[in-house]
Protein backbone atom coordinates (compact mmCIF):
# COMPACT_ATOMS: atom_id res chain seq x y z
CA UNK A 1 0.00 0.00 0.00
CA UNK A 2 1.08 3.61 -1.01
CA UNK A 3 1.20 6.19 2.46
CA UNK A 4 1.45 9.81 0.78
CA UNK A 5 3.36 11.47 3.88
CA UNK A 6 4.10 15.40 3.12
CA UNK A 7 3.86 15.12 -0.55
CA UNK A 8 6.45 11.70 -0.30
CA UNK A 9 5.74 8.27 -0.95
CA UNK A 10 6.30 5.52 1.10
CA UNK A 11 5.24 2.06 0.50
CA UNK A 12 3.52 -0.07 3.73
CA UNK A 13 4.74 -3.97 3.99
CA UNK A 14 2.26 -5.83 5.98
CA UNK A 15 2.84 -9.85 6.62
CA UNK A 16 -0.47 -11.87 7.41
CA UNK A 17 -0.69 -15.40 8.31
CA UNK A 18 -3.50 -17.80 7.01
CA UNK A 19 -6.12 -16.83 9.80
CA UNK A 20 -6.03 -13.33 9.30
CA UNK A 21 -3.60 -12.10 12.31
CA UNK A 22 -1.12 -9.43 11.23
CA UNK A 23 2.30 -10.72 12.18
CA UNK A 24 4.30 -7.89 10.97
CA UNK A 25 4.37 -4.22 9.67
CA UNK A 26 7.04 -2.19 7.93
CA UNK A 27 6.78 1.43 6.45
CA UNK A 28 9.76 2.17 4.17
CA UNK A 29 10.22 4.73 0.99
CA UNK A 30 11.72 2.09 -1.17
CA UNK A 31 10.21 -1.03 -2.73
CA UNK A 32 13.12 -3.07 -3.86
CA UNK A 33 14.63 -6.13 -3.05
CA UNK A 34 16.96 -5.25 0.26
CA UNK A 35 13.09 -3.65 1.49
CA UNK A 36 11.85 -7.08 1.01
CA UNK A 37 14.64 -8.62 2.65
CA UNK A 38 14.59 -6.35 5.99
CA UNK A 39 10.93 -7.57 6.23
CA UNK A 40 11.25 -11.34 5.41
CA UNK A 41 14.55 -11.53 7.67
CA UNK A 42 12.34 -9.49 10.70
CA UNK A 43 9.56 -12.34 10.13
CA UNK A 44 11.53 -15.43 10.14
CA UNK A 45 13.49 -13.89 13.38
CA UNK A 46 10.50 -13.13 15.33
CA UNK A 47 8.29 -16.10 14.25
CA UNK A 48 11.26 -18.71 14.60
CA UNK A 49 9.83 -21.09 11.74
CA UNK A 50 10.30 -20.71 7.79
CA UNK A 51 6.63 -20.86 6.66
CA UNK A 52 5.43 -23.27 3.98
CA UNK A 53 3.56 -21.62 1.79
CA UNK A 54 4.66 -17.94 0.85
CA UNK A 55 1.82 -15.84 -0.61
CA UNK A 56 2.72 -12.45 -2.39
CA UNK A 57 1.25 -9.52 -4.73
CA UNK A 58 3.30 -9.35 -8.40
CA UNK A 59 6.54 -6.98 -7.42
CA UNK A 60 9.64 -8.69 -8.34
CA UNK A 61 11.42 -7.37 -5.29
CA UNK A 62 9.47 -10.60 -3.46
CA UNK A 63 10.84 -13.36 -5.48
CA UNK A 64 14.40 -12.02 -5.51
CA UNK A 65 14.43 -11.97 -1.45
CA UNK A 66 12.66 -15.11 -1.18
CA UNK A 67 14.94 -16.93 -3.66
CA UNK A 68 17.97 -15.34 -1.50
CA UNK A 69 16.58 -16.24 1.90
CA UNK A 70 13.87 -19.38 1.58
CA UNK A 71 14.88 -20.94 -1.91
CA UNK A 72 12.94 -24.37 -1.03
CA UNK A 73 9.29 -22.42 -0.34
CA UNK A 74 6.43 -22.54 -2.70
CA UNK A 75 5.57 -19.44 -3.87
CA UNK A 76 2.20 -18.35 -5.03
CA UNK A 77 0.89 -15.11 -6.76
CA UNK A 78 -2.41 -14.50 -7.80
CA UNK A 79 -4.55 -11.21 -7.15
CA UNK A 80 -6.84 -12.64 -5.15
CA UNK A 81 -4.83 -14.93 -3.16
CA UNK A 82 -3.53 -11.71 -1.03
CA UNK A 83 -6.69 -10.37 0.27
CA UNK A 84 -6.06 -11.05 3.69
CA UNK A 85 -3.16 -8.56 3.58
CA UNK A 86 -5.41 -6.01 1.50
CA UNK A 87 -7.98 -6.23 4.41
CA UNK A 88 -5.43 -5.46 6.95
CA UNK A 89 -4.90 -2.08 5.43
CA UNK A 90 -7.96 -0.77 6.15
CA UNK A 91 -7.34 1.02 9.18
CA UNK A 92 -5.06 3.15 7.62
CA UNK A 93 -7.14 3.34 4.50
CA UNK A 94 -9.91 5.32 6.69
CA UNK A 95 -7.20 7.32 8.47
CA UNK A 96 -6.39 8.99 4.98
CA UNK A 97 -9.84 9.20 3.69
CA UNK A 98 -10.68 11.32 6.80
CA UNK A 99 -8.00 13.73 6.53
CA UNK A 100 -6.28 13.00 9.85
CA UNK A 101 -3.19 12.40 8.27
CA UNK A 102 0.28 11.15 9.41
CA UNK A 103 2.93 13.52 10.22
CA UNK A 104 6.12 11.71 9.39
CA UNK A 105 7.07 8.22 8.33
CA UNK A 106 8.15 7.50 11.90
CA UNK A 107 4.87 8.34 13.37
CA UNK A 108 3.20 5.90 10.79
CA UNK A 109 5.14 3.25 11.36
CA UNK A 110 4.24 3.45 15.28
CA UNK A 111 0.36 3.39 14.30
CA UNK A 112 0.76 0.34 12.25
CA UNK A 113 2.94 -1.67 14.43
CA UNK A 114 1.01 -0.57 17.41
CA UNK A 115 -2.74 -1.30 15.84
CA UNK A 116 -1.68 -4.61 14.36
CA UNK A 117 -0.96 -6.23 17.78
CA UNK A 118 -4.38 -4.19 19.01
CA UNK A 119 -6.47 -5.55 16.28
CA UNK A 120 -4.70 -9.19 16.23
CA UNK A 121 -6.26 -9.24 20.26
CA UNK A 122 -9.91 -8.27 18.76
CA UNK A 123 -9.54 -10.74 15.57
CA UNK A 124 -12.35 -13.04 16.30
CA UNK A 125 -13.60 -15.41 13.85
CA UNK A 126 -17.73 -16.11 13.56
CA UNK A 127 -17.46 -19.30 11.76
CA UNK A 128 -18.70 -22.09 13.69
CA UNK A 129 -18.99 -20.03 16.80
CA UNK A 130 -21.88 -19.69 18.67
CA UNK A 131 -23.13 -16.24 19.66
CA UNK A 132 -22.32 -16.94 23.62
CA UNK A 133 -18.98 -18.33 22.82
CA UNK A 134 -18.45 -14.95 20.71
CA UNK A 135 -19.57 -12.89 23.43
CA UNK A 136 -17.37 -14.39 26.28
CA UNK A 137 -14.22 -14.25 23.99
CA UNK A 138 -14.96 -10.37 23.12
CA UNK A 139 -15.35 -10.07 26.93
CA UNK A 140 -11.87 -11.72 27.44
CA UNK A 141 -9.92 -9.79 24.77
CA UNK A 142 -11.63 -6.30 26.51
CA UNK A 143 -10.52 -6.91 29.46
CA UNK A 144 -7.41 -8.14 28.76
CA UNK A 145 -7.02 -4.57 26.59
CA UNK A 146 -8.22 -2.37 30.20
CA UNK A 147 -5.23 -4.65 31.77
CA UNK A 148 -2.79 -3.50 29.04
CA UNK A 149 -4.08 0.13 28.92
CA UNK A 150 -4.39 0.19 32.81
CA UNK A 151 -0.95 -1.08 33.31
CA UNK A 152 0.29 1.75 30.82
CA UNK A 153 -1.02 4.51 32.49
CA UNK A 154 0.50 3.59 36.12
């Protein structure tokens, strides 16, 4: 995704696993091969285990880092197969339509890192879930979130 940050472009990295839950975020102005390295090399580091399937939009920078770093891992492109990644930028999609816009790349980059472990505590999936069950995990994760926010302001 393209941020527009005082007339400069900077391209947003997000990483997604299969249920939804962003795993990682990376603002950076470039979109090459080394940006595509810094995130893959941050992912494998903090998740401790090469993935098995590697899903990616059409840049080129992608397949140059993955061939450098994971040579063995299937890699698939299609348009559609990313739209779990697509969907995770809409938070800062509706930040930019409503004109509150970023300040400078490092105070984007704290929003995205920042909501993506927020949202990844209020990712709940409906799908063979009963209402009550839905209800007392939404309880759980907003509770948990008054702990976190309760412990930050002491």
């Amino acid at each position: 995704m393209v941020v527009s940050i005082e007339g400069k472009k900077y391209w947003l990295w997000r990483a997604v696993d299969a249920s939804g839950y962003v795993l990682d975020a990376l603002l950076q102005s470039r979109r090459n091969k080394g940006t595509a390295l810094r995130l893959m090399r941050k992912l494998l580091k903090s998740q401790g285990v090469t993935p098995l399937v590697m899903v990616t939009d059409k840049p080129r920078s992608y397949f140059a880092a993955k061939r450098q770093l994971m040579p063995g891992i299937e890699h698939r492109l299609h348009k559609g197969l990313n739209n779990r990644v697509e969907n995770s930028h809409l938070p800062v999609r509706r930040r930019k339509k409503c004109m509150v816009r970023f300040k400078s790349a490092q105070q984007c980059q704290r929003f995205v890192s920042t909501h993506c472990h927020v949202a990844n505590l209020f990712h709940l999936y409906r799908k063979h879930m009963t209402a009550t069950d839905h209800r007392q995990l939404r309880a759980h994760a907003s509770s948990t979130w008054r702990e976190i926010a309760l412990s930050f302001k002491a």
